[in-house]
PDB file of N, CA and C in Angstrom:
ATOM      1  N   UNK A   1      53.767  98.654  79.485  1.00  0.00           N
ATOM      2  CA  UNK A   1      54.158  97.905  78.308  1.00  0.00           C
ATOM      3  C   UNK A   1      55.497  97.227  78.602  1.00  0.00           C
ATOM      4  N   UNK A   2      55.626  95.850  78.307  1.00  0.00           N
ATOM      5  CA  UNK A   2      56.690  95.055  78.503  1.00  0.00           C
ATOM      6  C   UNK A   2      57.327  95.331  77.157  1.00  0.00           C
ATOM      7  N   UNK A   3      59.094  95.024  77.589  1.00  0.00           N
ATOM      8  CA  UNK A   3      60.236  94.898  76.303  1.00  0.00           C
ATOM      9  C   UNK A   3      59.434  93.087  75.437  1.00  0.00           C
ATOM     10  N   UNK A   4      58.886  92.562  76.045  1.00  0.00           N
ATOM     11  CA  UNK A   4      58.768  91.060  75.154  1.00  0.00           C
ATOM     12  C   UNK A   4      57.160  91.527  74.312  1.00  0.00           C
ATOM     13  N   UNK A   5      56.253  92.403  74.570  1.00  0.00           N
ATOM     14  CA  UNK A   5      55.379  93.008  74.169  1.00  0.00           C
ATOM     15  C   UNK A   5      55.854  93.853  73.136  1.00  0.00           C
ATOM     16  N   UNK A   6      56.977  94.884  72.913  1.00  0.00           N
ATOM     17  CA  UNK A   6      57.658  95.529  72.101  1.00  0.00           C
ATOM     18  C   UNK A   6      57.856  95.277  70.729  1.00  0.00           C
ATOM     19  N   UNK A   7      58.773  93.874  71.342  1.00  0.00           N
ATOM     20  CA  UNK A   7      59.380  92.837  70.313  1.00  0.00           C
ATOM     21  C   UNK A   7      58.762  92.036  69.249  1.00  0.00           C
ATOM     22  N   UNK A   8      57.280  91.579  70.394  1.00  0.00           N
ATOM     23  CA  UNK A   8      56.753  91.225  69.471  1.00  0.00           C
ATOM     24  C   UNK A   8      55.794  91.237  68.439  1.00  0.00           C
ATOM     25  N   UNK A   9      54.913  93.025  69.287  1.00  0.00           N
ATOM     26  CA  UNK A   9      54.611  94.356  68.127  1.00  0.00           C
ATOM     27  C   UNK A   9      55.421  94.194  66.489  1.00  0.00           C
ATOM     28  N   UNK A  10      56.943  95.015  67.145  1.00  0.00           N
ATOM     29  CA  UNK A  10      57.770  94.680  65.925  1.00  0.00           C
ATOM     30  C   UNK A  10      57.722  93.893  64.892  1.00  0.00           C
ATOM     31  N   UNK A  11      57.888  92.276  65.780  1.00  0.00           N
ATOM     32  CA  UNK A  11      58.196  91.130  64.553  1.00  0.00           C
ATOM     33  C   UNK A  11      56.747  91.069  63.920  1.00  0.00           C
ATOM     34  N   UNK A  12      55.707  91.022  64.411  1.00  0.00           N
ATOM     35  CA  UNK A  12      54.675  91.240  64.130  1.00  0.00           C
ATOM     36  C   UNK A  12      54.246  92.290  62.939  1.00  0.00           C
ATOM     37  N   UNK A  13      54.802  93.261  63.425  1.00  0.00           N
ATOM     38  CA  UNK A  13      54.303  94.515  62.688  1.00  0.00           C
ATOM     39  C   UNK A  13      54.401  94.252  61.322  1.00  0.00           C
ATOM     40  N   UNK A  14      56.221  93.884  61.294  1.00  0.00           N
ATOM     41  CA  UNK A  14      57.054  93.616  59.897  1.00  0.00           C
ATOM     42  C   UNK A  14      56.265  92.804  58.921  1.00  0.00           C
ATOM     43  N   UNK A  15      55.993  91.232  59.837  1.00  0.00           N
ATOM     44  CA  UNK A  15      55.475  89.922  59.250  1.00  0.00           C
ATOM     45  C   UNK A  15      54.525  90.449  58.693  1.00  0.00           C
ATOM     46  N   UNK A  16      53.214  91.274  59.400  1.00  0.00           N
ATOM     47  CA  UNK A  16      52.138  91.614  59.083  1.00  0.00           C
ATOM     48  C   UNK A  16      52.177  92.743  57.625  1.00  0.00           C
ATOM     49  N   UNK A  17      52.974  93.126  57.504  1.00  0.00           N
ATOM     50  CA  UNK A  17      53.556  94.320  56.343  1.00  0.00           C
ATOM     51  C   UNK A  17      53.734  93.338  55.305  1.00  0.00           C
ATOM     52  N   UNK A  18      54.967  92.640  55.250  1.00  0.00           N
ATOM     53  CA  UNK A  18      55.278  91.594  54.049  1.00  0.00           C
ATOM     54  C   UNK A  18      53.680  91.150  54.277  1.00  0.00           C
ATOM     55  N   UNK A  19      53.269  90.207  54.582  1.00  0.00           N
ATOM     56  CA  UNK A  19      52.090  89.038  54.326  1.00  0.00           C
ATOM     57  C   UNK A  19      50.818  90.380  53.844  1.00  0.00           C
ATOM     58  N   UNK A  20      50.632  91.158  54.216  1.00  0.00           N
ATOM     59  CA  UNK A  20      49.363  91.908  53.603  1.00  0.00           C
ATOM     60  C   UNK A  20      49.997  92.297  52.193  1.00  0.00           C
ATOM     61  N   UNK A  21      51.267  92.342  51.896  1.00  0.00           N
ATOM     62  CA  UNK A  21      51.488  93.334  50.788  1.00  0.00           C
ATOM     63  C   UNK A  21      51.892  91.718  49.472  1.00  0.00           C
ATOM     64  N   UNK A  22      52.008  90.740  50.043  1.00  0.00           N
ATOM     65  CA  UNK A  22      52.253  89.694  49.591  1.00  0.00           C
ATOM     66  C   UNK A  22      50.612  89.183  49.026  1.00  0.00           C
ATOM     67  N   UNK A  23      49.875  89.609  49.642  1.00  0.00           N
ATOM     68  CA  UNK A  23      48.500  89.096  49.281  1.00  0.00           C
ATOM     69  C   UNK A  23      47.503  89.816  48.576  1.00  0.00           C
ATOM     70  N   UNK A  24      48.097  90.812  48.155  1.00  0.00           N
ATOM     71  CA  UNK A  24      47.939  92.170  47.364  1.00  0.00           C
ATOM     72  C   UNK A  24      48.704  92.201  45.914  1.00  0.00           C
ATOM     73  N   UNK A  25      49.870  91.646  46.042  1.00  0.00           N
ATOM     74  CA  UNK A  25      50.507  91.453  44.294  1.00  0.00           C
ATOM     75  C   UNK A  25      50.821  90.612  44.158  1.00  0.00           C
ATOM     76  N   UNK A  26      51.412  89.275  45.170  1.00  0.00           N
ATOM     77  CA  UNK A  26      51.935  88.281  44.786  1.00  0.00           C
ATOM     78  C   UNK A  26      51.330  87.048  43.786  1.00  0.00           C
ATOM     79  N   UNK A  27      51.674  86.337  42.740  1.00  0.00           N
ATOM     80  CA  UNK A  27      51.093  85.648  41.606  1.00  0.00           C
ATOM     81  C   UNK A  27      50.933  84.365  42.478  1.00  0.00           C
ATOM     82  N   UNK A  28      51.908  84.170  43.603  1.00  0.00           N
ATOM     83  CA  UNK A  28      52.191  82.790  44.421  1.00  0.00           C
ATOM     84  C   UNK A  28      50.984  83.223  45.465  1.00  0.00           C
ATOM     85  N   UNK A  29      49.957  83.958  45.626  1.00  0.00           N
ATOM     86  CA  UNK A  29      49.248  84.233  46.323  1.00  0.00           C
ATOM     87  C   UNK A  29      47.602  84.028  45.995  1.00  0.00           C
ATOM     88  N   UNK A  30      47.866  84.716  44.874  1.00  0.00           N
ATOM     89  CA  UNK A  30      46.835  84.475  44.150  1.00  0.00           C
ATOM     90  C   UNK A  30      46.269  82.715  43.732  1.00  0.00           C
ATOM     91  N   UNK A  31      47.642  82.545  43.581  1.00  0.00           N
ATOM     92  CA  UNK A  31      47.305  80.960  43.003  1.00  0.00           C
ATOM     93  C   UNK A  31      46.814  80.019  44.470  1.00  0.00           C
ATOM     94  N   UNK A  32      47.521  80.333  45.524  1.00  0.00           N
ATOM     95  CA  UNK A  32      47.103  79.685  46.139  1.00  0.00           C
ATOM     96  C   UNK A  32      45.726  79.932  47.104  1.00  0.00           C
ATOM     97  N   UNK A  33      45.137  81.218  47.084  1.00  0.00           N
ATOM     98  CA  UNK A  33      43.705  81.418  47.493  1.00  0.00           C
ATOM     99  C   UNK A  33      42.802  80.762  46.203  1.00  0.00           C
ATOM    100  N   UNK A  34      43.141  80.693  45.185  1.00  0.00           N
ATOM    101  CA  UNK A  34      42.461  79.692  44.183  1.00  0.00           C
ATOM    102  C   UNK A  34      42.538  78.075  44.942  1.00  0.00           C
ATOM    103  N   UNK A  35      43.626  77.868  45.246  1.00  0.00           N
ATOM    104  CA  UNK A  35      43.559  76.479  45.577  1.00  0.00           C
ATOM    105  C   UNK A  35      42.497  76.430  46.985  1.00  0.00           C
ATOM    106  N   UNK A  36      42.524  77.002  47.768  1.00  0.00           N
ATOM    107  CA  UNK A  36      41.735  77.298  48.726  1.00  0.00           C
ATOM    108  C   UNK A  36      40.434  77.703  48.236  1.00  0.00           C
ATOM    109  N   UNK A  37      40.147  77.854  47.605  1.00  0.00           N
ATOM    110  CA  UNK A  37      38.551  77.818  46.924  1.00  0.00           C
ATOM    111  C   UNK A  37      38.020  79.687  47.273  1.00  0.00           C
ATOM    112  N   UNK A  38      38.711  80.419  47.375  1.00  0.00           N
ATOM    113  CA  UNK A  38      38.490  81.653  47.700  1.00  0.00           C
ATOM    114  C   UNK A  38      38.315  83.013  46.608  1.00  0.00           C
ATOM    115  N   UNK A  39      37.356  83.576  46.397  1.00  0.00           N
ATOM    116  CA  UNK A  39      37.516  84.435  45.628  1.00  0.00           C
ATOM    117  C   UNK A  39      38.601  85.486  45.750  1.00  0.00           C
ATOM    118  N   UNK A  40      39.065  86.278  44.419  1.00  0.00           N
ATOM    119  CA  UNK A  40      40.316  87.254  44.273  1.00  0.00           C
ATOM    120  C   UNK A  40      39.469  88.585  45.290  1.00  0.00           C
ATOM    121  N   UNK A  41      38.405  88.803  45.546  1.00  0.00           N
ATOM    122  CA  UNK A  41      38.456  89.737  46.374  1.00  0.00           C
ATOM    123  C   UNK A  41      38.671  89.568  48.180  1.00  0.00           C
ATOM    124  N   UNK A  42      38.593  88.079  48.121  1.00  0.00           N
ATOM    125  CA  UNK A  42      38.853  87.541  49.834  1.00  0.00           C
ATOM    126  C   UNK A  42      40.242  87.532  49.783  1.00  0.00           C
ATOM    127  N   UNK A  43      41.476  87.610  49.037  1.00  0.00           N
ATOM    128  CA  UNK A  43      42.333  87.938  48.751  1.00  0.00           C
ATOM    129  C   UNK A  43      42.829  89.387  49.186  1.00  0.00           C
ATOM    130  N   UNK A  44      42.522  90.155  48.565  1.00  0.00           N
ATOM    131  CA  UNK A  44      42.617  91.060  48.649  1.00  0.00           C
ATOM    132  C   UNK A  44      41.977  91.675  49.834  1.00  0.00           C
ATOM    133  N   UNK A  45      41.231  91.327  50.772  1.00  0.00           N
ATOM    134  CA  UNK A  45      40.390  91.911  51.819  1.00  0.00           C
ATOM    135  C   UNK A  45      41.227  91.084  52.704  1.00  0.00           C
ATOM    136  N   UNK A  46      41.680  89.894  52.726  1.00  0.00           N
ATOM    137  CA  UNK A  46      42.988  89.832  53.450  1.00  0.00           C
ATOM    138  C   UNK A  46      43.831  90.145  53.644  1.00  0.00           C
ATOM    139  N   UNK A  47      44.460  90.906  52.863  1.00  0.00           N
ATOM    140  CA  UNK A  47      45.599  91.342  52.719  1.00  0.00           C
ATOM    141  C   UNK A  47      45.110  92.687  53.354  1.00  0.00           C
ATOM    142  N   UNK A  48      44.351  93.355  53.113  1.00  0.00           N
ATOM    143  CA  UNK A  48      44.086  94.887  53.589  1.00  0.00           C
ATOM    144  C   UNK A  48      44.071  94.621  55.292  1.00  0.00           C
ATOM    145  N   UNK A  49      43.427  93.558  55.616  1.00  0.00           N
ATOM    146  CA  UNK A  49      43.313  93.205  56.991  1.00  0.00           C
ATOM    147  C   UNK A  49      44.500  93.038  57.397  1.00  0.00           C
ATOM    148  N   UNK A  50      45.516  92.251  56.745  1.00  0.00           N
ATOM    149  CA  UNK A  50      46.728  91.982  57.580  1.00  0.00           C
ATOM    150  C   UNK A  50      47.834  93.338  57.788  1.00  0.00           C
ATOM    151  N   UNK A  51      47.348  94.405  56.911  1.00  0.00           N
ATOM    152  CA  UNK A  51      48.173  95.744  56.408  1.00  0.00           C
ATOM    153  C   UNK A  51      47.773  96.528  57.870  1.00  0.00           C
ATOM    154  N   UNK A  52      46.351  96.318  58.224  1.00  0.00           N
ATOM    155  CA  UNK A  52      45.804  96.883  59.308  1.00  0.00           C
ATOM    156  C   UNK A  52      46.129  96.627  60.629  1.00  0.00           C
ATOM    157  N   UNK A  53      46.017  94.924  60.772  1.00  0.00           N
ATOM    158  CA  UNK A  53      47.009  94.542  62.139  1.00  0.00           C
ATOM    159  C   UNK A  53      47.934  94.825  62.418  1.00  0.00           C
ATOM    160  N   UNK A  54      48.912  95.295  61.185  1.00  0.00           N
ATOM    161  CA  UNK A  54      50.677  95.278  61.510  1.00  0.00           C
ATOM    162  C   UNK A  54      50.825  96.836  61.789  1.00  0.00           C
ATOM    163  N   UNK A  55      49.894  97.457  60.988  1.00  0.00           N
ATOM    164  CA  UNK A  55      49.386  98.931  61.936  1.00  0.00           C
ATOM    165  C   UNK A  55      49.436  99.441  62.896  1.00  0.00           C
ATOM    166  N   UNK A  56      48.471  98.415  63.186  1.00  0.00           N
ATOM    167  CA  UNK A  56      47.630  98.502  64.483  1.00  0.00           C
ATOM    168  C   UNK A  56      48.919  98.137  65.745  1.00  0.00           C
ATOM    169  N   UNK A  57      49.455  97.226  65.767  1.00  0.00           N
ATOM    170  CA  UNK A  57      50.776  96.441  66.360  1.00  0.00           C
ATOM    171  C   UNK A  57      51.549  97.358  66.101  1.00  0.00           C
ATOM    172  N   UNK A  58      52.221  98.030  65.458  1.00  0.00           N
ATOM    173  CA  UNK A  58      53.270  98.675  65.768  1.00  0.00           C
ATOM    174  C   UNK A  58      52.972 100.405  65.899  1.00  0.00           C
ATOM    175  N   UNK A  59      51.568 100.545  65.870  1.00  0.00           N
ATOM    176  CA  UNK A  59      51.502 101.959  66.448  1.00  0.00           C
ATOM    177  C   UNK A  59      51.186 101.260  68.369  1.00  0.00           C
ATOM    178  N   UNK A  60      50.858 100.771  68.462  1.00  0.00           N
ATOM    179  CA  UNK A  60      50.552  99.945  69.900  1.00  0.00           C
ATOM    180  C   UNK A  60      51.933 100.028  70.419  1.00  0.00           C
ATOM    181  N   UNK A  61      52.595 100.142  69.827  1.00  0.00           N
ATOM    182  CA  UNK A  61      54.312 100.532  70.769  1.00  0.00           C
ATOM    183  C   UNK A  61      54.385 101.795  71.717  1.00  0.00           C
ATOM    184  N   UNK A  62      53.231 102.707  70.793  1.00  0.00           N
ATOM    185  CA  UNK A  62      53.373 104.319  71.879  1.00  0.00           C
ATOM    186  C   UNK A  62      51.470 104.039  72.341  1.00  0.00           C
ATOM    187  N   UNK A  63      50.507 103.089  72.518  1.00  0.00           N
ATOM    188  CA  UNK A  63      49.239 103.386  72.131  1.00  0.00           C
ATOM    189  C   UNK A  63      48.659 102.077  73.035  1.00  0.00           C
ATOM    190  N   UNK A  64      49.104 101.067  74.186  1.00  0.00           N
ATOM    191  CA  UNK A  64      48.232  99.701  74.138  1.00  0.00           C
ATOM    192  C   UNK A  64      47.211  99.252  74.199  1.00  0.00           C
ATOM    193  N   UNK A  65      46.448 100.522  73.902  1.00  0.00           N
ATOM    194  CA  UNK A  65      44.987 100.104  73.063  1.00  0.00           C
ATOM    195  C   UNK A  65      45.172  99.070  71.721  1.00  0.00           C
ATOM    196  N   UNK A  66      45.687  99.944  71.021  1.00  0.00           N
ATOM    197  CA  UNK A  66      46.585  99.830  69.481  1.00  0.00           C
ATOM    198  C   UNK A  66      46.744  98.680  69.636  1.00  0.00           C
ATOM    199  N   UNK A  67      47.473  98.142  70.653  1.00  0.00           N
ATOM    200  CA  UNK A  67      48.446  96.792  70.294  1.00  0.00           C
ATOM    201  C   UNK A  67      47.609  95.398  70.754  1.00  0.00           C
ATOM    202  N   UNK A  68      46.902  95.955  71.750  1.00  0.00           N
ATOM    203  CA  UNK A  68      45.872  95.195  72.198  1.00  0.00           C
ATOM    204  C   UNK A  68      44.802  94.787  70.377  1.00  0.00           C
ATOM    205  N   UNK A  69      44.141  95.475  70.012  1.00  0.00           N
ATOM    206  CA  UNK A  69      43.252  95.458  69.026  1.00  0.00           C
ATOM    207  C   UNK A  69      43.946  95.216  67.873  1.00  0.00           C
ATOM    208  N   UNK A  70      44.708  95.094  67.712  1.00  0.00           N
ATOM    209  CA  UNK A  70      45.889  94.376  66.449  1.00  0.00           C
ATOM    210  C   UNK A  70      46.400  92.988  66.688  1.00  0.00           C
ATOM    211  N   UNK A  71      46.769  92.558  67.986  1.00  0.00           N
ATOM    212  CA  UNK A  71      46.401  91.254  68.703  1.00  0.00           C
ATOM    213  C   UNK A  71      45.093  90.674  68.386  1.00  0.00           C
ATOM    214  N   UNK A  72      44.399  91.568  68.550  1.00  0.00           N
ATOM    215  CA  UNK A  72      42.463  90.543  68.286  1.00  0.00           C
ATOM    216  C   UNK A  72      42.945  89.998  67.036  1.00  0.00           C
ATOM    217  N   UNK A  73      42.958  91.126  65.817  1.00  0.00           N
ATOM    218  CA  UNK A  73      43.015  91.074  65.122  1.00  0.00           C
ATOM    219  C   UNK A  73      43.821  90.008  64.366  1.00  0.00           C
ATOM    220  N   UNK A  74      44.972  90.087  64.935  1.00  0.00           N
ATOM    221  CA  UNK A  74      46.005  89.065  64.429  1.00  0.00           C
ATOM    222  C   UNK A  74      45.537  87.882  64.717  1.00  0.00           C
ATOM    223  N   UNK A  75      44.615  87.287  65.637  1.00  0.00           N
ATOM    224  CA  UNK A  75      44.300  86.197  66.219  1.00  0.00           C
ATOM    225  C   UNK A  75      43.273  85.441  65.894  1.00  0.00           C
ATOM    226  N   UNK A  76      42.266  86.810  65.330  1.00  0.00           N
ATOM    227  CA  UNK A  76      40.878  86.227  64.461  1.00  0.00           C
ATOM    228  C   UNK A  76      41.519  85.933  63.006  1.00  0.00           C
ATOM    229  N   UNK A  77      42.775  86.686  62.321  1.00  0.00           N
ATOM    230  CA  UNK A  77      42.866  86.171  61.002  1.00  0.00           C
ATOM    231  C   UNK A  77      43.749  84.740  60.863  1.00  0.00           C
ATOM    232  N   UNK A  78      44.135  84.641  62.104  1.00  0.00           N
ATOM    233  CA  UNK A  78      45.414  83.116  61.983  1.00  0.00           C
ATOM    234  C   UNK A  78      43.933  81.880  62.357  1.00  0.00           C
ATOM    235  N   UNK A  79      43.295  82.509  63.269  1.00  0.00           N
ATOM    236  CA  UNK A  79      42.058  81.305  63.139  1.00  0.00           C
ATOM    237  C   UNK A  79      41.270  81.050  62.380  1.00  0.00           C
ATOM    238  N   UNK A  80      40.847  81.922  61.270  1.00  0.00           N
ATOM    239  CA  UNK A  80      40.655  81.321  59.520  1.00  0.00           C
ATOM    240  C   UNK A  80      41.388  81.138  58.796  1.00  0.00           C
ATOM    241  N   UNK A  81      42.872  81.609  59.228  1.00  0.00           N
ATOM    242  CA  UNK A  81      43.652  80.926  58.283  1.00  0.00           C
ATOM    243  C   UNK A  81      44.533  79.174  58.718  1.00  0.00           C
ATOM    244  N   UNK A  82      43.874  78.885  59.840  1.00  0.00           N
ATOM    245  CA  UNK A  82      44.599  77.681  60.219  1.00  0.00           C
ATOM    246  C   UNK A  82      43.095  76.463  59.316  1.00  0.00           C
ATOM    247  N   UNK A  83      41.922  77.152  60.379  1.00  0.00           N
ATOM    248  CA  UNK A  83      40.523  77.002  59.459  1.00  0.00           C
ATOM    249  C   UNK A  83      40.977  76.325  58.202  1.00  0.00           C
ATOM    250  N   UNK A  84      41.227  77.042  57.407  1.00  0.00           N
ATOM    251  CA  UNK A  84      41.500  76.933  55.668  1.00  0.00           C
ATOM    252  C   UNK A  84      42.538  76.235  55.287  1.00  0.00           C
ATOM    253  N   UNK A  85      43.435  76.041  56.104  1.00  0.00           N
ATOM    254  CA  UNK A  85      44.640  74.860  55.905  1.00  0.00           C
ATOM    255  C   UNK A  85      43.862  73.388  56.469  1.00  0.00           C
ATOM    256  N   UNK A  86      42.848  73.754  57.516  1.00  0.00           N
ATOM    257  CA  UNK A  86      42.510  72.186  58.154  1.00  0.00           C
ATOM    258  C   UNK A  86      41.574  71.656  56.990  1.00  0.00           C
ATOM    259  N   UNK A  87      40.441  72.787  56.150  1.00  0.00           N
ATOM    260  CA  UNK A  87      39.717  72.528  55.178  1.00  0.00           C
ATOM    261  C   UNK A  87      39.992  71.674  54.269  1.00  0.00           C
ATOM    262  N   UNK A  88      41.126  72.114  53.247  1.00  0.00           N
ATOM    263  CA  UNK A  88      41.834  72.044  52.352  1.00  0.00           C
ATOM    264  C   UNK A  88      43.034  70.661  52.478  1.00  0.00           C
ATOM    265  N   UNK A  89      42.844  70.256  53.703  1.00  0.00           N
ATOM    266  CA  UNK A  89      43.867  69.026  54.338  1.00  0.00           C
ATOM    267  C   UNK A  89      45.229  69.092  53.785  1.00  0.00           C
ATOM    268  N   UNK A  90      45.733  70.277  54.377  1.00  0.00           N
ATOM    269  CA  UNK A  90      47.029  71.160  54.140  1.00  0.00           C
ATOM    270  C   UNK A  90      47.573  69.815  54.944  1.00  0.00           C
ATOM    271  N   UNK A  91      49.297  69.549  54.951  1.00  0.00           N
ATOM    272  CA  UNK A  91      49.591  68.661  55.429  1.00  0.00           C
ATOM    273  C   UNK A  91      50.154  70.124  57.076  1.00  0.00           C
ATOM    274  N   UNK A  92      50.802  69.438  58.298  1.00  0.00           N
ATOM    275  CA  UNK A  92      50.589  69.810  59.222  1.00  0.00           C
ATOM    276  C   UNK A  92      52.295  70.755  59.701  1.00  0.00           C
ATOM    277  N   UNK A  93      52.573  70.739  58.434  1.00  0.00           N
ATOM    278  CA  UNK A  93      53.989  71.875  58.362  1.00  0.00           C
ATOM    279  C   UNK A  93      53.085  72.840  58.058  1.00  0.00           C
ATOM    280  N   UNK A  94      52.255  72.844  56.813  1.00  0.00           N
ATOM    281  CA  UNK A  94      51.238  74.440  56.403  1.00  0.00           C
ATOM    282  C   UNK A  94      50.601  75.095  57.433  1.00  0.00           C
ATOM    283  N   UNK A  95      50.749  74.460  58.684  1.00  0.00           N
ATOM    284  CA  UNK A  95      49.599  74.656  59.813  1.00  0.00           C
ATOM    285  C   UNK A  95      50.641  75.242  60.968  1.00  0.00           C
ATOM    286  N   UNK A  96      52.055  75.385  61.202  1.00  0.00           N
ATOM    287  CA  UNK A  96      52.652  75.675  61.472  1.00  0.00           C
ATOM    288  C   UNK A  96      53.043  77.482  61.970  1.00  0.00           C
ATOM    289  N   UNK A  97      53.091  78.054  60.686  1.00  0.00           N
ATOM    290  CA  UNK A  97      53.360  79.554  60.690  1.00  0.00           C
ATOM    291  C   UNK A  97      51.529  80.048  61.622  1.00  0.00           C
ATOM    292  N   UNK A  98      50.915  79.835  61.068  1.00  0.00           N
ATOM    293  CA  UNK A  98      49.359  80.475  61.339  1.00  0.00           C
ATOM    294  C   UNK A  98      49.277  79.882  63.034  1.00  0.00           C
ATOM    295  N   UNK A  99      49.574  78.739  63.251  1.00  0.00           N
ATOM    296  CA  UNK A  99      49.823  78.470  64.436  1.00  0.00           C
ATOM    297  C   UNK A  99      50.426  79.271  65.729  1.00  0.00           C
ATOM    298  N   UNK A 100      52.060  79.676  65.153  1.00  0.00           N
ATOM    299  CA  UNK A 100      52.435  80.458  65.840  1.00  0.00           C
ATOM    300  C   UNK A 100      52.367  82.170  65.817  1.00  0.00           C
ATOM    301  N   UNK A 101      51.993  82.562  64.606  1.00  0.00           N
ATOM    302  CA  UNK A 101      51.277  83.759  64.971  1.00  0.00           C
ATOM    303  C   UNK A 101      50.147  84.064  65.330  1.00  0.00           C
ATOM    304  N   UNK A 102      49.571  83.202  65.551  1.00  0.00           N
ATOM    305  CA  UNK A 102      48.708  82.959  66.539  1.00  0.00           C
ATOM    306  C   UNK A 102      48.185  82.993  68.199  1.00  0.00           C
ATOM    307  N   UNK A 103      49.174  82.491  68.497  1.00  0.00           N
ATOM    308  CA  UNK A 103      50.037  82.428  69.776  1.00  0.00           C
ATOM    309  C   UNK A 103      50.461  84.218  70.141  1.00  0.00           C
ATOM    310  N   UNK A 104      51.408  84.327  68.870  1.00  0.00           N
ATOM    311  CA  UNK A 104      52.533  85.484  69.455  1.00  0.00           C
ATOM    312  C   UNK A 104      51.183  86.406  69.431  1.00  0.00           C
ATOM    313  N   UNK A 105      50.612  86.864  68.747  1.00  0.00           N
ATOM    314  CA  UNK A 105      48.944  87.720  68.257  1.00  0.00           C
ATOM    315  C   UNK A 105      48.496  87.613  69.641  1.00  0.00           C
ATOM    316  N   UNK A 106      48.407  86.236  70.576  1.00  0.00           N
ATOM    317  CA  UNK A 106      47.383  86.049  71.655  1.00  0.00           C
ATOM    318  C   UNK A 106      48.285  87.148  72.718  1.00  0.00           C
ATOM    319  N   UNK A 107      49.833  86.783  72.504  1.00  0.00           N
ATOM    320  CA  UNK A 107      50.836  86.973  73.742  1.00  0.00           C
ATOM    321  C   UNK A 107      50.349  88.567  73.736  1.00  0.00           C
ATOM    322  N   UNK A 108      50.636  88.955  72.668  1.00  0.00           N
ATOM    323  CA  UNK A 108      50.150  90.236  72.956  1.00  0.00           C
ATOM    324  C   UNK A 108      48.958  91.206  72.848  1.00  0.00           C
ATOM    325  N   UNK A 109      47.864  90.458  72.717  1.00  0.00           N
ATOM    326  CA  UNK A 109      46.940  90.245  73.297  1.00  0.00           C
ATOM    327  C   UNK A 109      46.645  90.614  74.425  1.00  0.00           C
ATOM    328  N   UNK A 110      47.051  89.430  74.811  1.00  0.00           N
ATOM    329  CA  UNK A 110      47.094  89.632  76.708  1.00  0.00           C
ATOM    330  C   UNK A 110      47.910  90.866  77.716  1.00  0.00           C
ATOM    331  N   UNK A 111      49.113  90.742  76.937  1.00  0.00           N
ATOM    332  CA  UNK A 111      50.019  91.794  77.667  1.00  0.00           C
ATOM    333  C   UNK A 111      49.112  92.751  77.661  1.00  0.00           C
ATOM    334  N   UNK A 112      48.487  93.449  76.368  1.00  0.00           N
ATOM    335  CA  UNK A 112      47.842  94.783  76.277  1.00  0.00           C
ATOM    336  C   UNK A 112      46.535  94.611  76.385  1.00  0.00           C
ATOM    337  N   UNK A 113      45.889  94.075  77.098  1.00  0.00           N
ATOM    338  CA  UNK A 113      44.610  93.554  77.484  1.00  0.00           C
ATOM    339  C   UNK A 113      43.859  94.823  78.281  1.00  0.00           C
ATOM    340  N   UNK A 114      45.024  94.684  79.404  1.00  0.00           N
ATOM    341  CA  UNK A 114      43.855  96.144  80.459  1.00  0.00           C
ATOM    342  C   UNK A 114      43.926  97.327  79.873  1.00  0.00           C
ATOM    343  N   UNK A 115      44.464  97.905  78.976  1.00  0.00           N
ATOM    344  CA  UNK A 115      44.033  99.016  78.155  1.00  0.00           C
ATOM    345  C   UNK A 115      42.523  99.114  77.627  1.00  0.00           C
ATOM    346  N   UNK A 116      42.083  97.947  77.179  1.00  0.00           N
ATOM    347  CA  UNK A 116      41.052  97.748  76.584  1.00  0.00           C
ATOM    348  C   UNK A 116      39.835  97.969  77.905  1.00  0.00           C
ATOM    349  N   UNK A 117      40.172  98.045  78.881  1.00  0.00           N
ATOM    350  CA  UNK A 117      38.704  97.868  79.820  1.00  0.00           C
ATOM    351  C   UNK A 117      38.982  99.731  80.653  1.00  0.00           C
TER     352      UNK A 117
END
């Protein structure tokens, strides 16, 4: 396990904590999976998903199975959520954040890859 794999477990972990727990009570959340044409339980099953990646990512600090499969994870939910900004013809700042956790999701990904085989 690399220190840049660590780090970005961590920032990950955190982001993934706020954004699942944000999509779980927030009123600014709700409103906007309405605008996205999404039912209140795809809402909420997002949010449980993102509670799970940041889990998954920061138990992957002692585990790189863990961190590996919280990477998938992080990587399959930023690619329906970029999906749903391209849908919705989000302008191309909204496309931004999902973009790069995307990326960071892949980085570590990869780092923790040969655990998985």
């Amino acid at each position: 396990m690399t220190i840049l794999s660590i780090i970005l477990q961590v920032l990950l972990g955190l982001g993934f904590l706020m954004f699942g727990f944000m999509k779980l009570g927030s009123q600014q959340m709700v409103e906007g999976f309405k605008n996205y044409g999404y039912p209140a339980w795809f809402r909420v099953f997002t949010g449980v998903v993102e509670l799970a990646a940041a889990v998954l990512v920061i138990a992957g600090i002692w585990n790189s199975a863990l961190a590996a499969w919280g990477g998938l994870v992080i990587v399959v939910t930023m690619l329906g959520a970029i999906f749903t900004h391209i849908k919705i013809e989000d302008a191309v700042k909204d496309l931004m954040m999902p973009i790069i956790l995307l990326f960071l999701g892949l980085i570590v990904l990869v780092i923790n890859f040969g655990s998985l085989i």
